[in-house]
PDB file of N, CA and C in Angstrom:
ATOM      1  N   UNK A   1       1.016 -14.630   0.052  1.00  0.00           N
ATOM      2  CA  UNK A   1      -0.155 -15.158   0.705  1.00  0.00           C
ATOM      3  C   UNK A   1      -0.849 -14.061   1.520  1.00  0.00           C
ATOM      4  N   UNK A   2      -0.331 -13.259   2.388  1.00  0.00           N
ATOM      5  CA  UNK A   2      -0.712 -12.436   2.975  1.00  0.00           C
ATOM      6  C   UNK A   2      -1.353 -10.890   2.187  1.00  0.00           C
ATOM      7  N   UNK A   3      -0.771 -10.789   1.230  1.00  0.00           N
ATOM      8  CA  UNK A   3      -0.940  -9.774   0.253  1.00  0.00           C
ATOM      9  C   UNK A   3      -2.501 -10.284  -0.335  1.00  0.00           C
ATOM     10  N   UNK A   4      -2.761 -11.920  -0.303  1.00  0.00           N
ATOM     11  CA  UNK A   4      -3.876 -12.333  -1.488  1.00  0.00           C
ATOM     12  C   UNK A   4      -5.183 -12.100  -0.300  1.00  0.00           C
ATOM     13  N   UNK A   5      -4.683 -12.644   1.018  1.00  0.00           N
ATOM     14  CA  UNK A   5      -5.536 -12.385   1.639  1.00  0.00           C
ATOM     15  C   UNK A   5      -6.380 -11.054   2.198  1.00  0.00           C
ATOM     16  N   UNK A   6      -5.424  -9.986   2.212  1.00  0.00           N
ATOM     17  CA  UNK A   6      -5.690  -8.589   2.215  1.00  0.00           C
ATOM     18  C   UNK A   6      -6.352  -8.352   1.222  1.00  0.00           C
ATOM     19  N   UNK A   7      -5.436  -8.798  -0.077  1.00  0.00           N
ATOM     20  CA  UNK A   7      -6.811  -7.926  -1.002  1.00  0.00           C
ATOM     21  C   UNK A   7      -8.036  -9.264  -1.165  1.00  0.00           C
ATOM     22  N   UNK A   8      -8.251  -9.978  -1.120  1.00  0.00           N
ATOM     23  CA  UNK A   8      -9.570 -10.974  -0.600  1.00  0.00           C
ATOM     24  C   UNK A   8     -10.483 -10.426   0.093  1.00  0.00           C
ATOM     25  N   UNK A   9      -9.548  -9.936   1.067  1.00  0.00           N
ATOM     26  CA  UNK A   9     -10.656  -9.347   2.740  1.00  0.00           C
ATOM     27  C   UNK A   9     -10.815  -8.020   2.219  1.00  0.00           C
ATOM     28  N   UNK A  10     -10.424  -7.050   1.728  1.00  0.00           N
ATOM     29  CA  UNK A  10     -10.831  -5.746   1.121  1.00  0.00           C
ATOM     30  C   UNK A  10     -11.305  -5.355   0.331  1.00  0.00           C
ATOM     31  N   UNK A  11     -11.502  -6.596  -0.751  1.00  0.00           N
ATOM     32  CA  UNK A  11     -12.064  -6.214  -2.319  1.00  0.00           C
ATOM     33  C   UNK A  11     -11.217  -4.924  -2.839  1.00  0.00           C
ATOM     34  N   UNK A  12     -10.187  -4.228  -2.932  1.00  0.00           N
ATOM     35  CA  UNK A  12      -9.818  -3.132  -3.243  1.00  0.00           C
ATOM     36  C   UNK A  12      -8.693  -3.503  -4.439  1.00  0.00           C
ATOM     37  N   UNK A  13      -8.756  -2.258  -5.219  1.00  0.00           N
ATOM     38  CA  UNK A  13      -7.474  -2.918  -6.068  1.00  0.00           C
ATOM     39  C   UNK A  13      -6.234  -2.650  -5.031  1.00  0.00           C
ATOM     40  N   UNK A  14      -4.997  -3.376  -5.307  1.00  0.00           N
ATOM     41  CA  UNK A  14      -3.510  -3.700  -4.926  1.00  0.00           C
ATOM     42  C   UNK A  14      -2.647  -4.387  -5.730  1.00  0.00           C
ATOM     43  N   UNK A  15      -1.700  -4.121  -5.734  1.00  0.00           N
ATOM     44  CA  UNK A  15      -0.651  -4.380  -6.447  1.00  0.00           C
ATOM     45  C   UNK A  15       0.008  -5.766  -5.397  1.00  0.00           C
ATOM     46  N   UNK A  16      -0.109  -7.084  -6.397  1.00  0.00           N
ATOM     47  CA  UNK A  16       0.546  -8.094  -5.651  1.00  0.00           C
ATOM     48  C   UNK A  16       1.702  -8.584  -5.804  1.00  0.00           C
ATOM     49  N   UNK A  17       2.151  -9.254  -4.464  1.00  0.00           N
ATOM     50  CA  UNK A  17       3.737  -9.362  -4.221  1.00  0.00           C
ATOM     51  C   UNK A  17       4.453 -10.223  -4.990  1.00  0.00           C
ATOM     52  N   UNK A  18       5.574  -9.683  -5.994  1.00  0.00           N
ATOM     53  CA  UNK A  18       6.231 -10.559  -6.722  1.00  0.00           C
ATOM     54  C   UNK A  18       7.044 -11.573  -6.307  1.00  0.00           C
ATOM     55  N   UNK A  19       7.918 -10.507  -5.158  1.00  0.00           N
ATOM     56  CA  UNK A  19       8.857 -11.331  -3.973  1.00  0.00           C
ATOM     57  C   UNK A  19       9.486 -10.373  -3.230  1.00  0.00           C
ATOM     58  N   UNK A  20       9.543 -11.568  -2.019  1.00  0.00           N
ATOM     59  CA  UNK A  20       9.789 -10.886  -1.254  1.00  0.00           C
ATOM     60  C   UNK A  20      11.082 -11.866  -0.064  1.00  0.00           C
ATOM     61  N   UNK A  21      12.048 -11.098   0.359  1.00  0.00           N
ATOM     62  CA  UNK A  21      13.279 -11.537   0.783  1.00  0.00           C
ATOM     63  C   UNK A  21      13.977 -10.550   1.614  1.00  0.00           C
ATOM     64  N   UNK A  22      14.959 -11.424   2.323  1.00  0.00           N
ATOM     65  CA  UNK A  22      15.098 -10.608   3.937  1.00  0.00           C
ATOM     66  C   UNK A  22      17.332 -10.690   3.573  1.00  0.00           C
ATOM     67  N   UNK A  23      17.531  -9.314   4.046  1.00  0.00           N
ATOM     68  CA  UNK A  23      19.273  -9.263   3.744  1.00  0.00           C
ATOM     69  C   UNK A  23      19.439  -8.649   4.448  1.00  0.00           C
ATOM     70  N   UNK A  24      20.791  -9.097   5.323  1.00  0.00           N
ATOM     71  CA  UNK A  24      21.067  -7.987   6.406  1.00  0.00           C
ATOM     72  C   UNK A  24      20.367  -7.686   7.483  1.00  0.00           C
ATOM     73  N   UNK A  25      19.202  -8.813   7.384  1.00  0.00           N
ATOM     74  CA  UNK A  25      18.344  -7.596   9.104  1.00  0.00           C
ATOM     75  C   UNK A  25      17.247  -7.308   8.629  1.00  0.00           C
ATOM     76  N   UNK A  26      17.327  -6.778   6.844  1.00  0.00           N
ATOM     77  CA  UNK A  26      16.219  -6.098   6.716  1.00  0.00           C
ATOM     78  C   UNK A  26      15.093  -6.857   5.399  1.00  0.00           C
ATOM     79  N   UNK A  27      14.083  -6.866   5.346  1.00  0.00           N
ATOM     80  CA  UNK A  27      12.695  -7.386   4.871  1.00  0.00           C
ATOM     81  C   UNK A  27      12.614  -6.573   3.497  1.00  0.00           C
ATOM     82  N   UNK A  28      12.507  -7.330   2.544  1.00  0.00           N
ATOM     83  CA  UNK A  28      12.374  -6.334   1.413  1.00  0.00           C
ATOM     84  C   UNK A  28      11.012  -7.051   0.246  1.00  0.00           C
ATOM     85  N   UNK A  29      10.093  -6.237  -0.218  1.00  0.00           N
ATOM     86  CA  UNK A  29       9.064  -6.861  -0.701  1.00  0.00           C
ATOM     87  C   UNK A  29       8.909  -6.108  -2.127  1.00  0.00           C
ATOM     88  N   UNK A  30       9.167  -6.740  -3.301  1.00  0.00           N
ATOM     89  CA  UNK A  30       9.096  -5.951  -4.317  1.00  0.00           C
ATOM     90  C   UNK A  30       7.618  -6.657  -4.919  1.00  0.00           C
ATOM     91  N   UNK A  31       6.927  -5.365  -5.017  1.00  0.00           N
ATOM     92  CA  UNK A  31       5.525  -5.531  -5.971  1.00  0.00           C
ATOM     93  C   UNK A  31       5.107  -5.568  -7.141  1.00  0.00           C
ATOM     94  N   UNK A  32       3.781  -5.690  -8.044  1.00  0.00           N
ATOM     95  CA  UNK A  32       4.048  -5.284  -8.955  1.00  0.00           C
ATOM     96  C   UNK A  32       3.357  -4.047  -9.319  1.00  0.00           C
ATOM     97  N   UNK A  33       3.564  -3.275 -10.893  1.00  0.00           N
ATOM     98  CA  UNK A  33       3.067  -2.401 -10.867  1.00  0.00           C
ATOM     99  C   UNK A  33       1.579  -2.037 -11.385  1.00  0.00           C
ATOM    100  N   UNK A  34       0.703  -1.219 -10.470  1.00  0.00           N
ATOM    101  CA  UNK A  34      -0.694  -1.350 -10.779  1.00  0.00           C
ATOM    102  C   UNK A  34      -0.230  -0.290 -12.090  1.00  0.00           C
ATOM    103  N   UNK A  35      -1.491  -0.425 -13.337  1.00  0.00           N
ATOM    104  CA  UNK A  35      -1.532   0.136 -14.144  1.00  0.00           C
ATOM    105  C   UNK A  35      -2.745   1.629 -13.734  1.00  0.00           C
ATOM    106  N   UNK A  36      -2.406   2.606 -14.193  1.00  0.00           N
ATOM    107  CA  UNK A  36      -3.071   4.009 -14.222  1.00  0.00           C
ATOM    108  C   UNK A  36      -2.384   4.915 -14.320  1.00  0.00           C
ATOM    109  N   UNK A  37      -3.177   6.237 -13.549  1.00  0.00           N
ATOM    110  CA  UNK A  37      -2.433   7.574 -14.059  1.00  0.00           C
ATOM    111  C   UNK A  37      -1.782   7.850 -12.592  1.00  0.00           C
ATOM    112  N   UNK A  38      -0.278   8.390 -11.969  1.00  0.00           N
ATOM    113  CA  UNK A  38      -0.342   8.635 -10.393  1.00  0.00           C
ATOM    114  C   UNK A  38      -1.010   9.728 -10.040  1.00  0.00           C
ATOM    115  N   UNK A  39      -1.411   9.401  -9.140  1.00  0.00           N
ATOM    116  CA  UNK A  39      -2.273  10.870  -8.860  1.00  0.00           C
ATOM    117  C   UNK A  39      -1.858  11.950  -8.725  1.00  0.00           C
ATOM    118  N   UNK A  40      -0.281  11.990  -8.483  1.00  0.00           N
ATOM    119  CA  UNK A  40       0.532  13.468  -8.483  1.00  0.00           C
ATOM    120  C   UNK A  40       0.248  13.884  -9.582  1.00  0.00           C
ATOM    121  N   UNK A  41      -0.087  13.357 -10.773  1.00  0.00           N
ATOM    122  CA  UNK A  41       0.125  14.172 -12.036  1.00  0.00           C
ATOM    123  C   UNK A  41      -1.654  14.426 -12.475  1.00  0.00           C
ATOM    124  N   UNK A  42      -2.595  13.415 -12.260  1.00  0.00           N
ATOM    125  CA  UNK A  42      -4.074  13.552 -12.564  1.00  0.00           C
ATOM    126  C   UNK A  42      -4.862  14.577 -11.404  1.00  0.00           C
ATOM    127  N   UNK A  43      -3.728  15.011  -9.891  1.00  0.00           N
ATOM    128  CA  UNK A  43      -4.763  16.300  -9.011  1.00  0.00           C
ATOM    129  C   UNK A  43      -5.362  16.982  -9.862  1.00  0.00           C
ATOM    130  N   UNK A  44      -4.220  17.855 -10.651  1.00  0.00           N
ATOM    131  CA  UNK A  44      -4.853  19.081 -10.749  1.00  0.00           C
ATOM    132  C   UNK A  44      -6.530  19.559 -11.534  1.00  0.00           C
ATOM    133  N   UNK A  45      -6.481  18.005 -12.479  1.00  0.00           N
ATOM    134  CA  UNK A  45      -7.550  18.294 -13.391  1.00  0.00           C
ATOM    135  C   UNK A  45      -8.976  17.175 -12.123  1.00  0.00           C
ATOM    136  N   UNK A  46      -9.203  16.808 -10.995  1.00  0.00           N
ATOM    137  CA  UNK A  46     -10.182  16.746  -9.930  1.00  0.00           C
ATOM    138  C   UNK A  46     -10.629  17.746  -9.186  1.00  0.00           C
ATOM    139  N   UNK A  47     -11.412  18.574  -9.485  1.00  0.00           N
ATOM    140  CA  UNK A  47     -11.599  19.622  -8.880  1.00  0.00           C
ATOM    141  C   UNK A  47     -12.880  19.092  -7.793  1.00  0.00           C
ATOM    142  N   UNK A  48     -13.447  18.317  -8.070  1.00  0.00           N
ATOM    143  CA  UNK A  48     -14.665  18.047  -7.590  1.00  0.00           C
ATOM    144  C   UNK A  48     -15.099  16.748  -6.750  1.00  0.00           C
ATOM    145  N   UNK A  49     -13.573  15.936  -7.028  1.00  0.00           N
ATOM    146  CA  UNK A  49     -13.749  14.607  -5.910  1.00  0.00           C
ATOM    147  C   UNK A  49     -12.513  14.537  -5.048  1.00  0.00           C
ATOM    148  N   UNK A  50     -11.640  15.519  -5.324  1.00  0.00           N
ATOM    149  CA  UNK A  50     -10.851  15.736  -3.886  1.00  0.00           C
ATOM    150  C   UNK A  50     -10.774  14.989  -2.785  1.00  0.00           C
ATOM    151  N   UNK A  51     -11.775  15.530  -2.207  1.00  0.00           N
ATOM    152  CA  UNK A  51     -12.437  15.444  -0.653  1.00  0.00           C
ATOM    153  C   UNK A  51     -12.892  13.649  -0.849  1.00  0.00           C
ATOM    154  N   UNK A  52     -13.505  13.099  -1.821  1.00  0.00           N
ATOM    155  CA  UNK A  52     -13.437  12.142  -1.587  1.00  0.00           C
ATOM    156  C   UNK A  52     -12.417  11.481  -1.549  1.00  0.00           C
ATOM    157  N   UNK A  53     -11.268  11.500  -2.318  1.00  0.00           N
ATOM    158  CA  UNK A  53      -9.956  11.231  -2.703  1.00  0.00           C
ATOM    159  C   UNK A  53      -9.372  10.580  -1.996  1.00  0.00           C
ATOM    160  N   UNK A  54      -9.331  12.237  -1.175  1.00  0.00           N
ATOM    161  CA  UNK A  54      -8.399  12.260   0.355  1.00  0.00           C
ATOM    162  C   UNK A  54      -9.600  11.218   1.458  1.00  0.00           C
ATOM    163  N   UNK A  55     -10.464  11.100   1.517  1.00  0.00           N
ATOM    164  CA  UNK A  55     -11.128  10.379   2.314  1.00  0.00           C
ATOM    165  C   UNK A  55     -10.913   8.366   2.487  1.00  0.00           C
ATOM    166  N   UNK A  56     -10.839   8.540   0.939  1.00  0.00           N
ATOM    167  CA  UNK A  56     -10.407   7.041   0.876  1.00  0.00           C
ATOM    168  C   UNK A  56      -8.780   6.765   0.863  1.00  0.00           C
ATOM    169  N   UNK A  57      -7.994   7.529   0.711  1.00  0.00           N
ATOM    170  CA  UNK A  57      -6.659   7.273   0.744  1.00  0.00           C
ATOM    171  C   UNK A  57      -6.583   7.055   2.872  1.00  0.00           C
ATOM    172  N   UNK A  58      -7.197   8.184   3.321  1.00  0.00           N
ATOM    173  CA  UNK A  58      -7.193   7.724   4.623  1.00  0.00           C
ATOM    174  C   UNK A  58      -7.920   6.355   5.447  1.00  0.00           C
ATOM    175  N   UNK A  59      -8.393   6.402   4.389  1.00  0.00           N
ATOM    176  CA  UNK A  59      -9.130   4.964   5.047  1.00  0.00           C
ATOM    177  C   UNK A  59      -8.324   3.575   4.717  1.00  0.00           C
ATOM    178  N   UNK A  60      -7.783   3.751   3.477  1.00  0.00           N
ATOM    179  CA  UNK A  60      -6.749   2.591   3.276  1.00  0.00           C
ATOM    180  C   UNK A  60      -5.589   2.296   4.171  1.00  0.00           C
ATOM    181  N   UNK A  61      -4.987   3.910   4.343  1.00  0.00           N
ATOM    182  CA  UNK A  61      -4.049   3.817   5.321  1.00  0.00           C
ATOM    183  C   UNK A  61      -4.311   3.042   6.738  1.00  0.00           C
ATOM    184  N   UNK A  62      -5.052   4.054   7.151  1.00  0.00           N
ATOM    185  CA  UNK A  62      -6.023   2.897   8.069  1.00  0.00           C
ATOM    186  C   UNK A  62      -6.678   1.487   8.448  1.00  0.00           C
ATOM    187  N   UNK A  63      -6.680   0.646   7.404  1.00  0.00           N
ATOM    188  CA  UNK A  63      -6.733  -0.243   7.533  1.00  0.00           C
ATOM    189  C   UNK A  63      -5.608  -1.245   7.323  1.00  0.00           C
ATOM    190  N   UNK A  64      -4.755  -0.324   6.600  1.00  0.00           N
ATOM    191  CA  UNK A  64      -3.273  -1.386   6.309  1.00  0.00           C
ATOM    192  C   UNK A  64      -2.284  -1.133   8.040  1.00  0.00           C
ATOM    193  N   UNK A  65      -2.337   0.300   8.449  1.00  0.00           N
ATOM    194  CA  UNK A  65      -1.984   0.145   9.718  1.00  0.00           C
ATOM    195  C   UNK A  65      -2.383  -0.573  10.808  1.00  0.00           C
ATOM    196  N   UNK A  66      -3.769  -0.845  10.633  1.00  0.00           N
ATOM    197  CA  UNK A  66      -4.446  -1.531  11.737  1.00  0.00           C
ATOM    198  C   UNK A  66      -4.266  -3.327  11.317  1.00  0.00           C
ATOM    199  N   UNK A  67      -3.843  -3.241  10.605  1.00  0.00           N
ATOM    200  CA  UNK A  67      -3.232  -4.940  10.464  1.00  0.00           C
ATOM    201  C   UNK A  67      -2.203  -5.728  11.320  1.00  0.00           C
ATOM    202  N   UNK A  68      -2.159  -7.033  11.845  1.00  0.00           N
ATOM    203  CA  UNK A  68      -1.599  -7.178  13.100  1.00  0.00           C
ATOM    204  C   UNK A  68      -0.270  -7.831  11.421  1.00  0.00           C
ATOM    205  N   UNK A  69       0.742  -7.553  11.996  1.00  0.00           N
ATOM    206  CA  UNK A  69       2.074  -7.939  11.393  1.00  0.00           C
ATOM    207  C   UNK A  69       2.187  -9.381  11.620  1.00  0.00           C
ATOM    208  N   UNK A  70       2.705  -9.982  10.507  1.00  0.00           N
ATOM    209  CA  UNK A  70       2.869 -11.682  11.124  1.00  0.00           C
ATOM    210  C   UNK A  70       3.918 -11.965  11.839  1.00  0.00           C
ATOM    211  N   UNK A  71       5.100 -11.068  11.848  1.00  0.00           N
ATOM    212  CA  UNK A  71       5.607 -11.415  13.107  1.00  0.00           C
ATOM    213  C   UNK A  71       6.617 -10.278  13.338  1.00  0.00           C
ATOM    214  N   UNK A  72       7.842 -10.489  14.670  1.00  0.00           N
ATOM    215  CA  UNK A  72       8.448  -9.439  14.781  1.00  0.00           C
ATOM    216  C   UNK A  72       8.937  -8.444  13.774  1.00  0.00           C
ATOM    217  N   UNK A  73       8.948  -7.358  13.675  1.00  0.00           N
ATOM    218  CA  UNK A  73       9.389  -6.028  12.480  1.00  0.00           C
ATOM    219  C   UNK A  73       8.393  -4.843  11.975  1.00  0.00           C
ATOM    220  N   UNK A  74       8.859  -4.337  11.134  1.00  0.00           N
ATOM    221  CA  UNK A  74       7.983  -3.387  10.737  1.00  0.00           C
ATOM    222  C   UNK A  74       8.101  -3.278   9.432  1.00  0.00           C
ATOM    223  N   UNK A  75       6.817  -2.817   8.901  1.00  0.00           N
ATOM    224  CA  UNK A  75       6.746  -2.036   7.520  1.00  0.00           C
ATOM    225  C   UNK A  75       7.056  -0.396   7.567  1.00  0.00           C
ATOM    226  N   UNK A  76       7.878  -0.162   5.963  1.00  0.00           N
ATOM    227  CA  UNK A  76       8.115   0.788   6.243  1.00  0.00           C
ATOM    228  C   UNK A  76       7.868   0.993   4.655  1.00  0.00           C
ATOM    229  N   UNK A  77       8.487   2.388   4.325  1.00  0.00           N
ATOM    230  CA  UNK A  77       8.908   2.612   2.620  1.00  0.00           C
ATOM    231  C   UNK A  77      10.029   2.476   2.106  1.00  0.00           C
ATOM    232  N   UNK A  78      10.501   1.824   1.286  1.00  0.00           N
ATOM    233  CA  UNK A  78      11.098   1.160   0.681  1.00  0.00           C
ATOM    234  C   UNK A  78      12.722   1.870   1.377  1.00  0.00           C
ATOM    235  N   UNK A  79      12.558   3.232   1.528  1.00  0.00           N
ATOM    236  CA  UNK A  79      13.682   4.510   1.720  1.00  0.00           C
ATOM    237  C   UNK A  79      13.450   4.859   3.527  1.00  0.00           C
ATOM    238  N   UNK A  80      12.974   3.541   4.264  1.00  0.00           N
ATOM    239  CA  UNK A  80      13.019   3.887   5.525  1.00  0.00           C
ATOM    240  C   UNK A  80      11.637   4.755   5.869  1.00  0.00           C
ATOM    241  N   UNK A  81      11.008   4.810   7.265  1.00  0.00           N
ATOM    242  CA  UNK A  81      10.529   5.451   7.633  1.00  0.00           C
ATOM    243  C   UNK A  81       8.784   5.122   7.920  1.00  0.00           C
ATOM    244  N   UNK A  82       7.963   6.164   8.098  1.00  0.00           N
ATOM    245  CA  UNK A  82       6.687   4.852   8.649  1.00  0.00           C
ATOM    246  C   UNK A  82       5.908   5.232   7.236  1.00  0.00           C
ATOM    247  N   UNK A  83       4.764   4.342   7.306  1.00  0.00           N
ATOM    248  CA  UNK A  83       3.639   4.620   6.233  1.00  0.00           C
ATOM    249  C   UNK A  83       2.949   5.468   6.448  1.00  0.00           C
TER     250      UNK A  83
END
């Protein structure tokens, strides 16, 4: 629900939540997978939208950080640590 509403309120593509379940303490949310190329492997051949690239990857970040959490915890990556 929260995933439909984000991407609702953002219009952006996202990958939505298949499921998601809590063990041990800890919150675990498995997604699914968006289809494309990762960008680790499509940099090298962008020579010319870079800068935009990097502009919108910061802005996503940005808005997924600035999201109020629905309740006590945190998001993290899957392997610990912040976004």
């Amino acid at each position: 629900m929260f995933n439909d509403l984000y991407r609702k309120a953002h219009l952006r593509p996202s990958s939505k939540v298949q499921h998601a379940w809590r063990s041990d303490g800890i919150t675990y949310i498995l997604m699914e997978v968006v289809s494309g190329v990762a960008l680790a492997y499509a940099w090298h051949n962008m020579s010319d939208i870079k800068d935009w690239i990097i502009v919108q990857l910061r802005d996503y970040v940005a808005q997924i950080r600035a999201l109020d959490p629905p309740g006590y915890g945190a998001v993290t990556f899957v392997v610990g640590g912040a976004l």
